[in-house]
Protein backbone atom coordinates (compact mmCIF):
# COMPACT_ATOMS: atom_id res chain seq x y z
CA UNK A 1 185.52 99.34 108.23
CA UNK A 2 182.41 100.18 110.26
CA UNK A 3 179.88 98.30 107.51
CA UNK A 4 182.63 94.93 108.15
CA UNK A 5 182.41 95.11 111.44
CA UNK A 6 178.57 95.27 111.27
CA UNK A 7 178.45 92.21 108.70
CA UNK A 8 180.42 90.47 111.28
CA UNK A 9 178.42 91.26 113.63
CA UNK A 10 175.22 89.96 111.86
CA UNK A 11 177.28 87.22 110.85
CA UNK A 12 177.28 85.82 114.44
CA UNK A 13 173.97 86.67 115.24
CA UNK A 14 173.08 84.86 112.52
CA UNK A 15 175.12 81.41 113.43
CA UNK A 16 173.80 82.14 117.37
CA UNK A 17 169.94 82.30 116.27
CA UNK A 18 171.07 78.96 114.26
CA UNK A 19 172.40 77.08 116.80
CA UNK A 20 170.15 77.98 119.74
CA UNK A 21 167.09 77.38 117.73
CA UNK A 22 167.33 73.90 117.83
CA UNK A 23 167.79 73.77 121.44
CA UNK A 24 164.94 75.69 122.25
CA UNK A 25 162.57 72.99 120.20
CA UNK A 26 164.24 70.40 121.83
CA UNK A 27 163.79 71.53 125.33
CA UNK A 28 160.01 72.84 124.51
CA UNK A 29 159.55 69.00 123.74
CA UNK A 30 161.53 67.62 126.42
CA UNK A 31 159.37 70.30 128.86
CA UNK A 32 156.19 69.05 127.98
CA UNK A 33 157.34 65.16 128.13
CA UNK A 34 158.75 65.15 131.42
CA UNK A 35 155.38 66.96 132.99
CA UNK A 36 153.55 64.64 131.21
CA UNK A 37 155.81 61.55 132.57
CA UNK A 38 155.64 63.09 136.85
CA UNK A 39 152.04 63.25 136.25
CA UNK A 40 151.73 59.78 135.58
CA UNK A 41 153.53 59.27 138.64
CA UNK A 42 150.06 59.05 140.98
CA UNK A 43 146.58 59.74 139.83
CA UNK A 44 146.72 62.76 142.36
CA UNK A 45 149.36 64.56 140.83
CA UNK A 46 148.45 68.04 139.95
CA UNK A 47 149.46 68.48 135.97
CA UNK A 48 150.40 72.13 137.04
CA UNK A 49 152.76 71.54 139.21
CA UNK A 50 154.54 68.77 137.15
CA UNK A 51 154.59 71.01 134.81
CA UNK A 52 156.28 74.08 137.04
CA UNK A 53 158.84 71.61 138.10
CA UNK A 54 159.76 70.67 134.50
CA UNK A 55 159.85 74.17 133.19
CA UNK A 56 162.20 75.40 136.03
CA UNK A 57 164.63 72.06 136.10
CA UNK A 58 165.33 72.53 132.43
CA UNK A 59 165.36 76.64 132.28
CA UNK A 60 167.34 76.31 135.03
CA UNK A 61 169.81 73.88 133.79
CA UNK A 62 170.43 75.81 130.68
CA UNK A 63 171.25 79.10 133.17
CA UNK A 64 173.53 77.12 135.34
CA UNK A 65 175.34 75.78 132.01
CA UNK A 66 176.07 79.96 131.11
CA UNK A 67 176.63 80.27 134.47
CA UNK A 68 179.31 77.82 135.15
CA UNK A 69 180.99 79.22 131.76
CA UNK A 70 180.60 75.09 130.58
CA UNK A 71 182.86 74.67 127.58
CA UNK A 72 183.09 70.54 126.17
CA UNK A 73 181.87 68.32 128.38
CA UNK A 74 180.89 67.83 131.68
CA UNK A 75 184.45 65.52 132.45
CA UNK A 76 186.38 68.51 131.09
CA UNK A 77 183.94 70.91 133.03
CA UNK A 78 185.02 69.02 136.34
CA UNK A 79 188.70 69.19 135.34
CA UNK A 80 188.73 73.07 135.02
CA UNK A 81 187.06 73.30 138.36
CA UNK A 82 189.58 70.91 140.10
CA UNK A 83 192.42 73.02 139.01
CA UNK A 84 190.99 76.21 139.61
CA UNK A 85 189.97 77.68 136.12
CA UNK A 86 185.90 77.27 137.21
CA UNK A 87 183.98 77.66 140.32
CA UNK A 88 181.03 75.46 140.13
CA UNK A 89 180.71 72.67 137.47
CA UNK A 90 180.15 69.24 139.17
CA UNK A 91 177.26 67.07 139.39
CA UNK A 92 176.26 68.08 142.66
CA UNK A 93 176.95 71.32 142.16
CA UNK A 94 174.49 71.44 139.15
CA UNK A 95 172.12 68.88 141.72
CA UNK A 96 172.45 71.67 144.62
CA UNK A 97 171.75 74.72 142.60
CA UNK A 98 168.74 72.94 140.39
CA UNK A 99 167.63 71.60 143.73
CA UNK A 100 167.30 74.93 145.14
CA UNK A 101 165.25 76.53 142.57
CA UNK A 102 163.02 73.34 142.98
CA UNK A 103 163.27 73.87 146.46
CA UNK A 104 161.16 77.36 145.93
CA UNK A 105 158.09 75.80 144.53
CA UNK A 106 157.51 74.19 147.21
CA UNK A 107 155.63 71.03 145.46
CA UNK A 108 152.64 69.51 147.62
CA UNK A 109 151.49 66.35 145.21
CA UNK A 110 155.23 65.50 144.40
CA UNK A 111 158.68 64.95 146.06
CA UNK A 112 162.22 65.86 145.77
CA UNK A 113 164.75 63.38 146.41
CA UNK A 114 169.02 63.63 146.08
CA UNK A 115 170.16 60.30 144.34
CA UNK A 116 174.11 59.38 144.41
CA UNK A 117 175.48 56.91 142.44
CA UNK A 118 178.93 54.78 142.67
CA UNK A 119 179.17 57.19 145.95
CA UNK A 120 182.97 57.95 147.23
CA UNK A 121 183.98 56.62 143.73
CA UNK A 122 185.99 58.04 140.63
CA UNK A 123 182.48 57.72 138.66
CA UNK A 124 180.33 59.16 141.20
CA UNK A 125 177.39 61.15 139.89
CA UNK A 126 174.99 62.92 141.78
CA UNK A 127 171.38 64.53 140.50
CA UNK A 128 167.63 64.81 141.80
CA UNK A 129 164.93 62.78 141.96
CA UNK A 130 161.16 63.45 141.93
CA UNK A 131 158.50 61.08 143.21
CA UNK A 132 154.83 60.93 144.08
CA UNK A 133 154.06 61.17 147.87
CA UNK A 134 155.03 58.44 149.50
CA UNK A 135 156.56 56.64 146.22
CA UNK A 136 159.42 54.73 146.48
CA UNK A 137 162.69 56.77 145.70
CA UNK A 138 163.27 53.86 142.84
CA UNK A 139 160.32 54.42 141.30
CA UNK A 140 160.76 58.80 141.11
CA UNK A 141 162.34 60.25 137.77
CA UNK A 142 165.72 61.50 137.63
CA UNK A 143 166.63 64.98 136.48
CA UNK A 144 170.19 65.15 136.02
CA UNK A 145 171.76 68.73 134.58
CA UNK A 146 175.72 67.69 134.64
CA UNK A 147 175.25 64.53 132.57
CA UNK A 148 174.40 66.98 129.29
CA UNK A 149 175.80 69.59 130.13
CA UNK A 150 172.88 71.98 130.81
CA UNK A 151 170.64 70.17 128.52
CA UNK A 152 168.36 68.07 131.15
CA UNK A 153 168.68 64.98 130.99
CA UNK A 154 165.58 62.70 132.51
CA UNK A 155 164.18 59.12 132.80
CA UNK A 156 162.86 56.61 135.46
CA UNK A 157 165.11 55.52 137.89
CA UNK A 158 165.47 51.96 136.90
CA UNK A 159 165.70 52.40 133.36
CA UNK A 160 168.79 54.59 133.50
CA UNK A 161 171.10 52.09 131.63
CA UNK A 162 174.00 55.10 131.83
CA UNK A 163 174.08 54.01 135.83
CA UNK A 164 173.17 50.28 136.21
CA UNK A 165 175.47 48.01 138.41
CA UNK A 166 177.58 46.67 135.89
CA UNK A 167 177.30 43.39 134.21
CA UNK A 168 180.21 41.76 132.15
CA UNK A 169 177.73 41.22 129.20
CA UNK A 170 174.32 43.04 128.33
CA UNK A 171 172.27 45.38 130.87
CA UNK A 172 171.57 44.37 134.31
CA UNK A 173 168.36 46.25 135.42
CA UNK A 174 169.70 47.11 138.58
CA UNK A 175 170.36 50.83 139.29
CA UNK A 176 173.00 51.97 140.63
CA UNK A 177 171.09 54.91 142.22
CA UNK A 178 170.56 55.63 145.94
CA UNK A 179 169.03 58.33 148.20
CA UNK A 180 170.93 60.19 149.84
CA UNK A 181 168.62 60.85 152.96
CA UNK A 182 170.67 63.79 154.35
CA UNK A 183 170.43 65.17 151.47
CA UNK A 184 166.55 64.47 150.91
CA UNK A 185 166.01 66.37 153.67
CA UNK A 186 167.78 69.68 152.71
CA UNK A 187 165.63 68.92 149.54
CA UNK A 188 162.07 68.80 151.50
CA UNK A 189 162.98 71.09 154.78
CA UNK A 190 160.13 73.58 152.98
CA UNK A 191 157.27 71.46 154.39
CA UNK A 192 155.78 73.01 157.37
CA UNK A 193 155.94 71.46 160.76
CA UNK A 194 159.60 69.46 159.41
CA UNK A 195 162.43 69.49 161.21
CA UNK A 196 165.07 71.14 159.87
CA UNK A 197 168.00 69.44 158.54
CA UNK A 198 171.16 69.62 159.29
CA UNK A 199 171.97 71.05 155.63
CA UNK A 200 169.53 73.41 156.21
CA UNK A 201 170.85 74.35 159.68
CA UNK A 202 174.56 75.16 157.85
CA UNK A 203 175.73 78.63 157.60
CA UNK A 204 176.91 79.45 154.19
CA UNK A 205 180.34 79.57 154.74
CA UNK A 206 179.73 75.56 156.18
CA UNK A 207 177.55 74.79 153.29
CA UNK A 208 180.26 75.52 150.68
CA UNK A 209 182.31 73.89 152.70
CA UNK A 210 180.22 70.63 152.76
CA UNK A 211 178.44 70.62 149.26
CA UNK A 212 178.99 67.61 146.77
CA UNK A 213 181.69 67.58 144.99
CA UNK A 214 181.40 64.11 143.59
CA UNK A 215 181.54 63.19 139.67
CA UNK A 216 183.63 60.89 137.33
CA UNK A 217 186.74 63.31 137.47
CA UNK A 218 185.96 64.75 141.07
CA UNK A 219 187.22 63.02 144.40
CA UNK A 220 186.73 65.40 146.35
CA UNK A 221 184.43 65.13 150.21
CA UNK A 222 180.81 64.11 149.77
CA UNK A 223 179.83 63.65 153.72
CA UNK A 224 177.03 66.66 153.99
């Protein structure tokens, strides 16, 4: 009985090692992609910090996925936490908590930025976006943990076909992403000498109170 129970055991370490393996190649590749796209952001980008940012937005992601006890996909995520069976699971939950481990480098040669798309919608999505200083939110790179699932998902801005303005036929080129300034701010309140938002300013009890809720199967408040 014992030596079953051990070859079971081994069994499912076995199919773990399996499954995880591919992951971890994946996001090794993905890692050193998206520090390789932010530094091409602005010739004074410093490659280290692009790099710190990727490695902690896609370890992170991964956590928050254990974390969140994510099971499917994000939609059926968002369900279980609308009725109660999971705490945390939507988009800006997955923004909010990536955010704030960004948040902790404290980036000087790049900024982060809260994007919202389809905003007080049924399809609303919500994730981060990272720019050079004084870039143009449109032109930053979105990092986006809910679409996935905890595996990061990234591109530019405007070539995020998932979120353009819809067209009847073919692409339209024109995101659907916006900055959420309020938001922005709780993002960048780090920076000495800035004002403190009023995020930042929230107790906690006010901040769980406030934080996006937003995503395709969430309706829930989204004022901060």
């Amino acid at each position: 009985m014992k030596i079953l129970k051990m070859i079971r055991g081994i069994f499912w370490i076995v199919v773990i090692l399996i499954l995880i393996q591919p992951a971890w190649a994946s996001d090794e590749r993905s890692i050193k992609d998206l520090a390789k796209a932010l530094t091409k952001l602005a010739p004074d980008i410093d490659p280290a910090e692009a790099e710190q940012i990727s490695v902690t937005a896609h370890t992170t992601a991964r956590k928050l996925a254990r974390d969140y006890h994510v099971v499917l996909n994000p939609e059926f995520q968002a369900f279980l936490v609308n009725v109660g069976a999971r705490k945390r699971g939507w988009c800006g939950h997955w923004a909010q908590d990536i955010g704030t481990r960004l948040k902790e480098l404290k980036p000087r040669t790049l900024v982060l930025h809260w994007g919202v798309a389809y905003d007080h919608t049924s399809s609303e999505n919500n994730c981060l976006v990272v720019t050079a200083r004084n870039q143009p939110f449109k032109d930053g790179i979105i990092l986006d943990g809910w679409r996935r699932a905890g595996r990061l998902f990234w591109c530019p801005v405007i070539k995020d076909d998932e979120y353009e303005v819809e067209q009847h036929y073919g692409h339209s080129g024109i995101t659907a992403w916006k900055e959420n300034m309020q938001w922005s701010a709780w993002l960048q309140d780090y920076e000495p000498g800035k004002p403190k938002s009023k995020m930042a300013t929230d107790s906690k009890a006010s901040s769980e109170r406030d934080e996006r809720g937003g995503n395709s199967d969430s309706r829930q408040p989204v004022t901060p």
